[in-house]
C-alpha atoms as a PDB file:
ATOM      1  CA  UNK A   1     126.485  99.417   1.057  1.00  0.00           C
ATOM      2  CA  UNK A   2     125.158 102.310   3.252  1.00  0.00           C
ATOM      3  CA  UNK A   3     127.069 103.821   6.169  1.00  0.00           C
ATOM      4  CA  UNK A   4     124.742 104.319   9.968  1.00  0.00           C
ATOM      5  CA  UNK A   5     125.501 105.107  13.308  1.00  0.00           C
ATOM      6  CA  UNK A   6     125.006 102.292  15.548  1.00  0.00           C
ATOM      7  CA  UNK A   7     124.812 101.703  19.446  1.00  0.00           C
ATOM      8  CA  UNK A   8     125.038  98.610  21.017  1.00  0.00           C
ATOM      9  CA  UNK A   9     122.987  98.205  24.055  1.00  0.00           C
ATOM     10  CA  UNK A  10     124.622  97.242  27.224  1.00  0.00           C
ATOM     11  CA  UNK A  11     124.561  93.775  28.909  1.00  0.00           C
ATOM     12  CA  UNK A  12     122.674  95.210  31.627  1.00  0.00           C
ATOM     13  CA  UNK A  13     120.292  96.738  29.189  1.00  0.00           C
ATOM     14  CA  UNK A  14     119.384  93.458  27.394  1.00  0.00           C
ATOM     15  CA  UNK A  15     122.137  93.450  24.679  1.00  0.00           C
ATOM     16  CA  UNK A  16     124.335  91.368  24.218  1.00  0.00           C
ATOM     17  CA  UNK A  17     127.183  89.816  26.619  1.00  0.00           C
ATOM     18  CA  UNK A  18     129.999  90.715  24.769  1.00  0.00           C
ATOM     19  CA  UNK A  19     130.266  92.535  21.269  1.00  0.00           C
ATOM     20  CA  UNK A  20     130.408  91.273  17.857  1.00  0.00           C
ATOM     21  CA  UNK A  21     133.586  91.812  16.458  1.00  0.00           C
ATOM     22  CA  UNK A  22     132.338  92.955  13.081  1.00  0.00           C
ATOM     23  CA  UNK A  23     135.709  92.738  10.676  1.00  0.00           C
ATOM     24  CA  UNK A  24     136.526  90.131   8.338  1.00  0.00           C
ATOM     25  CA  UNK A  25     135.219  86.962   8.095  1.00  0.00           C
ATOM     26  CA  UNK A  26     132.606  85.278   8.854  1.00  0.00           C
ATOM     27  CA  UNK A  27     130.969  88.625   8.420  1.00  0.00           C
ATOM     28  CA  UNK A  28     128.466  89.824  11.594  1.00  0.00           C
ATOM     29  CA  UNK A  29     124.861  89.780  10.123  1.00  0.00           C
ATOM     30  CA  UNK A  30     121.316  89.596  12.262  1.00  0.00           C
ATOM     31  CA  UNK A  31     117.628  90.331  11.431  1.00  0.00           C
ATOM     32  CA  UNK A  32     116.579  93.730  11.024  1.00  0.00           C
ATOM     33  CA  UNK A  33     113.645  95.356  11.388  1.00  0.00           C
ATOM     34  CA  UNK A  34     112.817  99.408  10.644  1.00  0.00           C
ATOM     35  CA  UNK A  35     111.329 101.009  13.257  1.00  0.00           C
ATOM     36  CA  UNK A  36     108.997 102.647  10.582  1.00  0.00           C
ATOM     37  CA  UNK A  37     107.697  99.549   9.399  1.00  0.00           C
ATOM     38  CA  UNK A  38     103.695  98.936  10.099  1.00  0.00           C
ATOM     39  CA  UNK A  39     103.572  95.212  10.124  1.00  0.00           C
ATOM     40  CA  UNK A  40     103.626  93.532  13.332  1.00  0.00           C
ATOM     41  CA  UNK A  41     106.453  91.915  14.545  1.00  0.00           C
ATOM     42  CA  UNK A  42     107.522  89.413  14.063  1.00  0.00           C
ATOM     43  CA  UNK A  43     107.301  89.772  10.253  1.00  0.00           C
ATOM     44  CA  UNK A  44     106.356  87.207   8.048  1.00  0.00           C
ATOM     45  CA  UNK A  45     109.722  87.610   6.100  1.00  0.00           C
ATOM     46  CA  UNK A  46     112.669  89.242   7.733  1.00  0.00           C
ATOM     47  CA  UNK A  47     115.821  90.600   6.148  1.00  0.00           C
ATOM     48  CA  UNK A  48     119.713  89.991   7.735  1.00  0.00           C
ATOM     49  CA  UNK A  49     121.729  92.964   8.059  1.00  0.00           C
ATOM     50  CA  UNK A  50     125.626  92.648   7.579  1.00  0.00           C
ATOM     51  CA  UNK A  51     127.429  95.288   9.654  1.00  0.00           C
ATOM     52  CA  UNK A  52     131.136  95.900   8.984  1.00  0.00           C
ATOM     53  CA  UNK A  53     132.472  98.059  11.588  1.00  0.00           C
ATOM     54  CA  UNK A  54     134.036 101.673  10.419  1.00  0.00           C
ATOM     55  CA  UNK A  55     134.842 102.961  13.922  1.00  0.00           C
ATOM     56  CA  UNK A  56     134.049 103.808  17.286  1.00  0.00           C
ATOM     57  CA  UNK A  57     132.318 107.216  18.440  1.00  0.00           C
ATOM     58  CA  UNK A  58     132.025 108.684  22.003  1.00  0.00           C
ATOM     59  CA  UNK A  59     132.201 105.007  23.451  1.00  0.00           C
ATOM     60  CA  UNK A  60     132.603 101.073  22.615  1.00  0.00           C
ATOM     61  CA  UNK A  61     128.838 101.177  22.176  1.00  0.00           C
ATOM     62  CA  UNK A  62     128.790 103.735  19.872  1.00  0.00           C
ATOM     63  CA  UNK A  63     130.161 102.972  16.352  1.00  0.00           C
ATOM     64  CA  UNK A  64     130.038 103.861  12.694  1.00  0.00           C
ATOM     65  CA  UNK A  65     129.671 101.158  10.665  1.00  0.00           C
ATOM     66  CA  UNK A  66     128.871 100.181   6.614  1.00  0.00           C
ATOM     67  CA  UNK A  67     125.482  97.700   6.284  1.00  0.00           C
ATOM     68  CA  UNK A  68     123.862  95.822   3.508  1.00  0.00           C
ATOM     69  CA  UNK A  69     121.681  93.188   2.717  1.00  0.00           C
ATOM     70  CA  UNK A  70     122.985  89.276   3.376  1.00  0.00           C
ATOM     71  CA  UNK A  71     120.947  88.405  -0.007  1.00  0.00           C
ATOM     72  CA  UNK A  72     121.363  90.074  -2.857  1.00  0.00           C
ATOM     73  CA  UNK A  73     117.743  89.725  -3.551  1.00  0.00           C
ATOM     74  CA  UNK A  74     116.648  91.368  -0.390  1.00  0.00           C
ATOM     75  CA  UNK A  75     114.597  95.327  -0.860  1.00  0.00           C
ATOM     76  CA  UNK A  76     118.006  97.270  -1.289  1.00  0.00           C
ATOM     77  CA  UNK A  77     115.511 100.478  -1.550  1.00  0.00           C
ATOM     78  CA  UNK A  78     114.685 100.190   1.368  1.00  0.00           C
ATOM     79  CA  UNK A  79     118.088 101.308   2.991  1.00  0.00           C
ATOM     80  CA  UNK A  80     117.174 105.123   2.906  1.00  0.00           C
ATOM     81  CA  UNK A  81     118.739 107.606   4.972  1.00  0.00           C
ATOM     82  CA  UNK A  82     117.549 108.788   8.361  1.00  0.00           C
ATOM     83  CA  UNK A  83     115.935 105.619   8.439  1.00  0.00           C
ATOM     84  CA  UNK A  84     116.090 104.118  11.855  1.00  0.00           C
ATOM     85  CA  UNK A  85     116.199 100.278  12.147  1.00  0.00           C
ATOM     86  CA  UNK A  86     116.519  97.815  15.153  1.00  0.00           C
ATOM     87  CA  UNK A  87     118.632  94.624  15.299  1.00  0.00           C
ATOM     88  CA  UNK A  88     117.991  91.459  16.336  1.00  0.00           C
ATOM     89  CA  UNK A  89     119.140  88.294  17.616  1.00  0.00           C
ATOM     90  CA  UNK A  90     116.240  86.033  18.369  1.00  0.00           C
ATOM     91  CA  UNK A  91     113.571  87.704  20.503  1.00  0.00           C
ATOM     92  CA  UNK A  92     116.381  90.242  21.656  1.00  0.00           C
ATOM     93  CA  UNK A  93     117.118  93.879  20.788  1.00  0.00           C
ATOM     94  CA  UNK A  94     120.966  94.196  20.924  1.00  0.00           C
ATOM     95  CA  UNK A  95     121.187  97.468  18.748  1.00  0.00           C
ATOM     96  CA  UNK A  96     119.464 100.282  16.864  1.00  0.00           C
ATOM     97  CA  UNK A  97     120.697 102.907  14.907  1.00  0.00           C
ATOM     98  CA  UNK A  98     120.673 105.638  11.542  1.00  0.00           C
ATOM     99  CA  UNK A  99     121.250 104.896   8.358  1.00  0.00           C
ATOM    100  CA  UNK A 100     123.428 108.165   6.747  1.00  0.00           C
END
């Protein structure tokens, strides 16, 4: 598990309606994809994120929150730090954020 900074966009922004709850079970997990990344979205194979919710920051949109890979053989390597990824939920941005 890696710990990142998260911020949920706003209804009004494109997000989502209301926000996931992100504790306990089912867990909350959604395609990622690194901004970094050079292939072309969307990817020919995509990666779910799980995101466990630490705690808020300045505002509800704003949290800190632990992450990993929904398959355990998914590119664990590739959850570096200062790494900045998107998530998604269909064709939809709802969040981006820093992994610490």
């Amino acid at each position: 598990m890696k710990e990142a900074k998260l911020h949920w966009f706003r209804r009004d922004e494109g997000g989502r309606v209301t926000l996931p709850v992100c504790e306990g079970e089912p867990p909350y997990a959604t395609v990622v994809r690194f901004k970094d990344s050079i292939e072309p979205w969307p990817q020919n194979v995509v990666w779910s994120l799980v995101v466990e919710k630490i705690g808020v920051l300045e505002n509800e949109y704003d949290w800190v929150v632990r992450v990993r890979y929904l398959f355990p053989e998914a590119p664990s390597a590739e959850l570096k730090s200062g790494r900045e990824f998107e998530l998604m939920e269909g064709g939809r941005l709802v969040a981006e954020g820093v992994l610490l």
